[in-house]
PDB file of N, CA and C in Angstrom:
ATOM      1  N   UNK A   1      91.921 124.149 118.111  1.00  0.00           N
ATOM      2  CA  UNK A   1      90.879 123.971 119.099  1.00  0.00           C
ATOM      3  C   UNK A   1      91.144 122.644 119.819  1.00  0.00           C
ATOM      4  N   UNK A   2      90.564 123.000 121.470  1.00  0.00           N
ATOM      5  CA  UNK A   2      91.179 121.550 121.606  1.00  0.00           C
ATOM      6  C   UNK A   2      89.725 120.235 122.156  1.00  0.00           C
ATOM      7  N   UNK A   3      90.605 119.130 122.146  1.00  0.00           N
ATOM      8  CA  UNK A   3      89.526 118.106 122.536  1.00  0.00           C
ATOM      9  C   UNK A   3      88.517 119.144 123.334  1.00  0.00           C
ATOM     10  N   UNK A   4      88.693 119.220 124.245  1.00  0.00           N
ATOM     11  CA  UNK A   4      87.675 119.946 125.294  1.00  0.00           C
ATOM     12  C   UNK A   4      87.281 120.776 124.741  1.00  0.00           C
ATOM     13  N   UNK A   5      87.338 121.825 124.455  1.00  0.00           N
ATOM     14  CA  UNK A   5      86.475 123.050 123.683  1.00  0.00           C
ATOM     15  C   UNK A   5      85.721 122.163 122.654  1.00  0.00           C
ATOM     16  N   UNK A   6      85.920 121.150 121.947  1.00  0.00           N
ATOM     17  CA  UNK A   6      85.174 120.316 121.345  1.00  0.00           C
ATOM     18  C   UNK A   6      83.658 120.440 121.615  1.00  0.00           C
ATOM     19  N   UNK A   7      84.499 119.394 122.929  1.00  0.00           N
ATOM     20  CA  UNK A   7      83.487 118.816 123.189  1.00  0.00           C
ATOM     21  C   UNK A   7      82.291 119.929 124.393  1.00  0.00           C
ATOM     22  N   UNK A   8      82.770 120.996 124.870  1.00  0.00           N
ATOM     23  CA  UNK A   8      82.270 121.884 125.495  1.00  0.00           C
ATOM     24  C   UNK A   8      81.149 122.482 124.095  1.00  0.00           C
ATOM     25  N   UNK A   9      81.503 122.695 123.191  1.00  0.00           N
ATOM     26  CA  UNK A   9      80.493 123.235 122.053  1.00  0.00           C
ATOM     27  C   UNK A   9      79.924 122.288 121.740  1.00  0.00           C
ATOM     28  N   UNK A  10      80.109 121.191 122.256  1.00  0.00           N
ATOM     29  CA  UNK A  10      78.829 120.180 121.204  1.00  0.00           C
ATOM     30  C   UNK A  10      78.083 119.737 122.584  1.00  0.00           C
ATOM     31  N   UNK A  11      78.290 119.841 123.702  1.00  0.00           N
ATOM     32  CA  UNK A  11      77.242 119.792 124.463  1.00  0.00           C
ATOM     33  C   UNK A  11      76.530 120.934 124.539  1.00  0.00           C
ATOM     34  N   UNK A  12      77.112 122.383 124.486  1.00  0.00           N
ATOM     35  CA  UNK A  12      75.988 123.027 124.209  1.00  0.00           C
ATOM     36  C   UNK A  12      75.174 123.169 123.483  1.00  0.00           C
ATOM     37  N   UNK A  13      75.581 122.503 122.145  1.00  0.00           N
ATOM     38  CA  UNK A  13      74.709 123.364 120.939  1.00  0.00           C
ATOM     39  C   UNK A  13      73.792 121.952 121.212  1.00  0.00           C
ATOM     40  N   UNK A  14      73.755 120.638 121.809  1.00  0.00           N
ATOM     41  CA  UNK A  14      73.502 119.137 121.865  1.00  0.00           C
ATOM     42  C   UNK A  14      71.906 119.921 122.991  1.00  0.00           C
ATOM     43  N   UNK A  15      72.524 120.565 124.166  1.00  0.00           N
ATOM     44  CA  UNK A  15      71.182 121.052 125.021  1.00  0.00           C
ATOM     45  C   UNK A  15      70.285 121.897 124.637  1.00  0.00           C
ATOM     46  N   UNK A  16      70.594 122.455 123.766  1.00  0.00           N
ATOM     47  CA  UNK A  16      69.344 123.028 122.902  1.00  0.00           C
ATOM     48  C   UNK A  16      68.847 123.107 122.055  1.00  0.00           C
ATOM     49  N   UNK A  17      68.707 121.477 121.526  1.00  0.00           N
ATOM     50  CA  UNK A  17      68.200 121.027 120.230  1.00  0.00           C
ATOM     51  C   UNK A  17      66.963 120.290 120.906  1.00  0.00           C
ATOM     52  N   UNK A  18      66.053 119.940 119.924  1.00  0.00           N
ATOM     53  CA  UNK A  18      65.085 119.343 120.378  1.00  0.00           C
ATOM     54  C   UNK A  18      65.218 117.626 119.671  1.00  0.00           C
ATOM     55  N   UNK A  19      64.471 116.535 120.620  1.00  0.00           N
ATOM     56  CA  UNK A  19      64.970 115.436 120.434  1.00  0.00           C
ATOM     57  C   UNK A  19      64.754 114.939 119.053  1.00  0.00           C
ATOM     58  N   UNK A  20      64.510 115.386 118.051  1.00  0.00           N
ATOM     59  CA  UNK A  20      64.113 114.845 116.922  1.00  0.00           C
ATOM     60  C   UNK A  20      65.421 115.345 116.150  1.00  0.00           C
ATOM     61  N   UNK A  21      66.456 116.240 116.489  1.00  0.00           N
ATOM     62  CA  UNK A  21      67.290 116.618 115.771  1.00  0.00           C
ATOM     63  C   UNK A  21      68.426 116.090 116.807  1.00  0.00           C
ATOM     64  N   UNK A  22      68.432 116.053 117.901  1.00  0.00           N
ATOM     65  CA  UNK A  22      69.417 114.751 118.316  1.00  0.00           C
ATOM     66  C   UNK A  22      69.504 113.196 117.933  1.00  0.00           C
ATOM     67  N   UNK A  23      68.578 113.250 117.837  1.00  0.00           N
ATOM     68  CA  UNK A  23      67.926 111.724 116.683  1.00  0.00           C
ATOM     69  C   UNK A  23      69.220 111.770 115.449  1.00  0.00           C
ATOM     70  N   UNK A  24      69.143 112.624 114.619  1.00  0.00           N
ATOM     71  CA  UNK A  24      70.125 112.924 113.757  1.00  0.00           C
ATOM     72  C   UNK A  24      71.047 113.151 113.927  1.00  0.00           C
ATOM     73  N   UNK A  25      71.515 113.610 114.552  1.00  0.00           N
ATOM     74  CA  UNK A  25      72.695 114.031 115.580  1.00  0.00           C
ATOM     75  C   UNK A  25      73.664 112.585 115.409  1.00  0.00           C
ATOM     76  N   UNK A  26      72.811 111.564 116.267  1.00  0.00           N
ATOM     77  CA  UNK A  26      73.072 110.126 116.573  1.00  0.00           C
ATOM     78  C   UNK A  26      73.293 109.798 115.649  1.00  0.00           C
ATOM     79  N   UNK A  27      72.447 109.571 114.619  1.00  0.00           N
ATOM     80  CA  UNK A  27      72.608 108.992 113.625  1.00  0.00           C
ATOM     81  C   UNK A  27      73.811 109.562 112.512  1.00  0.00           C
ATOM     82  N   UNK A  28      74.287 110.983 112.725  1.00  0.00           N
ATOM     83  CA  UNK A  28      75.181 111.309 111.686  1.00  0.00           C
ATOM     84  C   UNK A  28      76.324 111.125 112.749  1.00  0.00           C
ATOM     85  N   UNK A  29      76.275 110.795 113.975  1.00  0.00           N
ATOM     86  CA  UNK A  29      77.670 110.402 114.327  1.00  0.00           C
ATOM     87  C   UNK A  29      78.164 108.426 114.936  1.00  0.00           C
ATOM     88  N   UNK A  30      77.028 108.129 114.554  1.00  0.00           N
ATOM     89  CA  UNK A  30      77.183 107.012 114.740  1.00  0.00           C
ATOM     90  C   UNK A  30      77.529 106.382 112.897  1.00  0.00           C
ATOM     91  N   UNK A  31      76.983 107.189 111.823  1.00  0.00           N
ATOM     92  CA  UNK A  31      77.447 106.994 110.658  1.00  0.00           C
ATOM     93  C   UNK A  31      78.909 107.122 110.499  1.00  0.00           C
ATOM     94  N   UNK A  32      79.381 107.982 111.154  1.00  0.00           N
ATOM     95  CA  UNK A  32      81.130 108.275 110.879  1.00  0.00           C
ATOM     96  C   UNK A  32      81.860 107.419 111.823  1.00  0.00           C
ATOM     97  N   UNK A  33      81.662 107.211 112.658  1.00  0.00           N
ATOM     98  CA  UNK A  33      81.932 105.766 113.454  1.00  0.00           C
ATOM     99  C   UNK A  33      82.271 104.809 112.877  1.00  0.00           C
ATOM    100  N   UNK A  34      81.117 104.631 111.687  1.00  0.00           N
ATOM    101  CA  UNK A  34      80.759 103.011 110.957  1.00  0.00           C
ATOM    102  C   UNK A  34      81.743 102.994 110.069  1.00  0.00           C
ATOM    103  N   UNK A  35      81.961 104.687 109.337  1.00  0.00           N
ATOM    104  CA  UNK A  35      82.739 104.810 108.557  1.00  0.00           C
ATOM    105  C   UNK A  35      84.502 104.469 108.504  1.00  0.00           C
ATOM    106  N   UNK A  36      84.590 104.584 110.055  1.00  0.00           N
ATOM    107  CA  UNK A  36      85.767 105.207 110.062  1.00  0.00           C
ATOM    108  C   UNK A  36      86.320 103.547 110.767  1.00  0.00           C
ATOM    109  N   UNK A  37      85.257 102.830 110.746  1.00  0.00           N
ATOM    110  CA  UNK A  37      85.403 101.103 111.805  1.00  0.00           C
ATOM    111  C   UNK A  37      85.999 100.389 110.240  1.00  0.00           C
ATOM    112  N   UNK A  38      85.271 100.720 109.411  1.00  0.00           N
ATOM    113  CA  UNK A  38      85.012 100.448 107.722  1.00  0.00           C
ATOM    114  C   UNK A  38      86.741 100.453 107.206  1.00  0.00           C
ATOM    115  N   UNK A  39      86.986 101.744 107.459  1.00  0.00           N
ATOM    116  CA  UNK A  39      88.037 101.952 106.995  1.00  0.00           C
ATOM    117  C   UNK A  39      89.364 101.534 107.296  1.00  0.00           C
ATOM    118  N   UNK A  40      89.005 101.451 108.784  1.00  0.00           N
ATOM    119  CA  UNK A  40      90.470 100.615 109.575  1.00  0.00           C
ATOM    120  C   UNK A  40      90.323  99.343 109.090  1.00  0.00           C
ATOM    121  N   UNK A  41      89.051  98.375 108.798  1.00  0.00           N
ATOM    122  CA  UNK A  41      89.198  97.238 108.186  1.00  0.00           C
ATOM    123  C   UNK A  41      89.931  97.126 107.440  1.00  0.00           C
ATOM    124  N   UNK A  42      89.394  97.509 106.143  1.00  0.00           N
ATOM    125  CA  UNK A  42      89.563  97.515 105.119  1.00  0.00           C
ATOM    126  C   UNK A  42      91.567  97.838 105.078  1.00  0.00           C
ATOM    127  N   UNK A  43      91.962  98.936 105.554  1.00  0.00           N
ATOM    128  CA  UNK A  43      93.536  99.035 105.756  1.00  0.00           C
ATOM    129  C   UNK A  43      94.153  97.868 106.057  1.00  0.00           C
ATOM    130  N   UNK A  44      93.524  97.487 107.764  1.00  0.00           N
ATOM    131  CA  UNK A  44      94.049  96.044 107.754  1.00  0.00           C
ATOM    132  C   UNK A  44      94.075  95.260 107.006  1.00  0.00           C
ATOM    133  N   UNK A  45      92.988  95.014 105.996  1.00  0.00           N
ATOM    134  CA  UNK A  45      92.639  93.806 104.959  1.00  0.00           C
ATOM    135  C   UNK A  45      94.074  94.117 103.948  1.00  0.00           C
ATOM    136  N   UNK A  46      93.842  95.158 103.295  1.00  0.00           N
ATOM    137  CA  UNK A  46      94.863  95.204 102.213  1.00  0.00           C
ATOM    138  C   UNK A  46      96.616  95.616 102.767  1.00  0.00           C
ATOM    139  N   UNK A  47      96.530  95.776 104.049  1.00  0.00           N
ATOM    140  CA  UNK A  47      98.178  95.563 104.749  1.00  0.00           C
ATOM    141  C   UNK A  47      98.645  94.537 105.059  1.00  0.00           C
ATOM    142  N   UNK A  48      97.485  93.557 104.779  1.00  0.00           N
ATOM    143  CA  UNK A  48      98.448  91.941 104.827  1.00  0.00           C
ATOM    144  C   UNK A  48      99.056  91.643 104.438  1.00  0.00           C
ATOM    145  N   UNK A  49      99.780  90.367 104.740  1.00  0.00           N
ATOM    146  CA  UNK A  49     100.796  89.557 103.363  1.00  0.00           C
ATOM    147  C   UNK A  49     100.121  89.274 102.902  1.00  0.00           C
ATOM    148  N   UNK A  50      98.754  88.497 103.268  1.00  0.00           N
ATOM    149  CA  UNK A  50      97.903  87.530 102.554  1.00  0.00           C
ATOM    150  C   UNK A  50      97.482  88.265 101.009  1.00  0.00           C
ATOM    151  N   UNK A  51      96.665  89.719 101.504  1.00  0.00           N
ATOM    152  CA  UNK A  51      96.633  90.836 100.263  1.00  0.00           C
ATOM    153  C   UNK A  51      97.339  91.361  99.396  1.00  0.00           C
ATOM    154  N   UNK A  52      98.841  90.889 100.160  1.00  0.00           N
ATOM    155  CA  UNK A  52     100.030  91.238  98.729  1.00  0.00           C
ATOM    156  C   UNK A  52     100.448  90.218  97.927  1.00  0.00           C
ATOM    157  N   UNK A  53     100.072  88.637  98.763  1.00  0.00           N
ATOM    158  CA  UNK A  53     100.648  87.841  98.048  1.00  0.00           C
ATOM    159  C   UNK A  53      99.540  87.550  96.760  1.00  0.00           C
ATOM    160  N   UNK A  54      97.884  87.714  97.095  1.00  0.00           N
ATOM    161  CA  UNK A  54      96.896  87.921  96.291  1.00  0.00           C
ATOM    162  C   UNK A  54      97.318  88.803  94.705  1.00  0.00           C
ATOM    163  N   UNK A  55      97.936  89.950  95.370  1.00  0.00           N
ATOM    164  CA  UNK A  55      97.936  90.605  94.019  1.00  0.00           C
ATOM    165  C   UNK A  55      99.254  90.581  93.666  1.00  0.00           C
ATOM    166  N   UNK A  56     100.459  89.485  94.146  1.00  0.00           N
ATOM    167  CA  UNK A  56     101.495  89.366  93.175  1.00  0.00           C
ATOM    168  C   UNK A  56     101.508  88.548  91.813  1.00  0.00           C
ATOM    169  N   UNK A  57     102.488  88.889  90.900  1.00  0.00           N
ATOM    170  CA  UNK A  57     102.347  88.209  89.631  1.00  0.00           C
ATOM    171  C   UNK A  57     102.447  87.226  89.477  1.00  0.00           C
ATOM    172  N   UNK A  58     102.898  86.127  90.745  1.00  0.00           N
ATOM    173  CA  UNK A  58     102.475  84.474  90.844  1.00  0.00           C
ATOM    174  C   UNK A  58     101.022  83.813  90.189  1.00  0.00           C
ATOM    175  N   UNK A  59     100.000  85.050  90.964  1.00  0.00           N
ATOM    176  CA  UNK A  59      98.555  84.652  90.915  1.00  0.00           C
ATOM    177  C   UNK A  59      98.159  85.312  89.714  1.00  0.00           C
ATOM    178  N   UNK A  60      98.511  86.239  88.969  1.00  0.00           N
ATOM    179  CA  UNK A  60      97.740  86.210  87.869  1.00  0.00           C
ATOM    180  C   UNK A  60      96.714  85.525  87.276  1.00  0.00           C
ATOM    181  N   UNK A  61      97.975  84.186  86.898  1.00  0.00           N
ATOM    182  CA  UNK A  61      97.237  83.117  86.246  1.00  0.00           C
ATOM    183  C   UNK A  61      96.049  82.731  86.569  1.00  0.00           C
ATOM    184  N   UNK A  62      95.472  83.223  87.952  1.00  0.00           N
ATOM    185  CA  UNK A  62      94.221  83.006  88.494  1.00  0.00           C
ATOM    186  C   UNK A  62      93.034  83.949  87.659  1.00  0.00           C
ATOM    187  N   UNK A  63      93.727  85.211  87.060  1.00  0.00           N
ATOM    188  CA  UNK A  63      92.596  86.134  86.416  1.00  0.00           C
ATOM    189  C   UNK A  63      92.211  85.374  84.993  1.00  0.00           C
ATOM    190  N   UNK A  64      93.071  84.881  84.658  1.00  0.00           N
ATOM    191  CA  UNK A  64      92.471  84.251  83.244  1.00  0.00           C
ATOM    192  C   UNK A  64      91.684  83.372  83.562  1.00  0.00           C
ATOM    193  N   UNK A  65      91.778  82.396  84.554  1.00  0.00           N
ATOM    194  CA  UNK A  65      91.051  81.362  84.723  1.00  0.00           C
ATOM    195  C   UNK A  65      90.157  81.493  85.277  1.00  0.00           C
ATOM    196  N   UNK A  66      89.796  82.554  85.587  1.00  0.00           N
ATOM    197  CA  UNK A  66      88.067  83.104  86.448  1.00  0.00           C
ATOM    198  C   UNK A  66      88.044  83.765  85.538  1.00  0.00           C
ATOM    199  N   UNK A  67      88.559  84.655  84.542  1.00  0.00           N
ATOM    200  CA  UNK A  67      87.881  85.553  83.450  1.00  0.00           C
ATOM    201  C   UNK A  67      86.425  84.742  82.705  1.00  0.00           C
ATOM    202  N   UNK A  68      86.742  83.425  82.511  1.00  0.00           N
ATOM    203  CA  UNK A  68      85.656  83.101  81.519  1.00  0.00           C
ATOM    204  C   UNK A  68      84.191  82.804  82.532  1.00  0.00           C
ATOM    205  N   UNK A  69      84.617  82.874  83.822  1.00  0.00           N
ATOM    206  CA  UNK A  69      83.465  82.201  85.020  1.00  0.00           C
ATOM    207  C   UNK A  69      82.704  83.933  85.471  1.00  0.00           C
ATOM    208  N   UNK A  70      83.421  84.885  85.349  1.00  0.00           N
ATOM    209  CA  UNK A  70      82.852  85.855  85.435  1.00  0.00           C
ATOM    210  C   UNK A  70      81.940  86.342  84.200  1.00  0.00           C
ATOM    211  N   UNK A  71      82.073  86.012  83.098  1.00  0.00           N
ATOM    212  CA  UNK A  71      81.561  86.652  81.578  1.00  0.00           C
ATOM    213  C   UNK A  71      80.108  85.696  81.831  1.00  0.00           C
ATOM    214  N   UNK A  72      80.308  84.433  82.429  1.00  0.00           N
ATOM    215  CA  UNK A  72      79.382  83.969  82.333  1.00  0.00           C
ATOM    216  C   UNK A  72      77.736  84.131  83.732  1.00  0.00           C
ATOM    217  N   UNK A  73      78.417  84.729  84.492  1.00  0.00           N
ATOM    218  CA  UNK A  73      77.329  85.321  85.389  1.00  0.00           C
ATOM    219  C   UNK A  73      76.344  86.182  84.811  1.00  0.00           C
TER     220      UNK A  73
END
């Protein structure tokens, strides 16, 4: 199916809803939006160097030494 036929069915089925279910509408596509903004972050975050050099075995030594600062929260 393509973009256009898409979007040709979701304006129709969009004109004959009543506004309380376009309300939802909005809201379940402005949720996958958030989702999908979320997710490209997050990729970027952990495709860094900064995120690989975090979890190389240099830094370990950092988990022991916050292990005892976490037990204590």
């Amino acid at each position: 199916m393509s973009l256009s036929d898409i979007r040709q069915q979701l304006e129709e089925i969009l004109e004959t809803l009543p506004e309380s279910k376009l309300e939802a509408v909005l809201d379940f596509a402005s949720h996958i939006r958030e989702a999908e903004q979320v997710e490209d972050f997050v990729k970027m975050q952990t495709g860094s160097s900064a995120y690989e050099d975090w979890l190389s075995a240099d830094n370990d030594v950092y988990d022991e030494a916050f292990k005892n600062e976490s037990e204590k929260g």
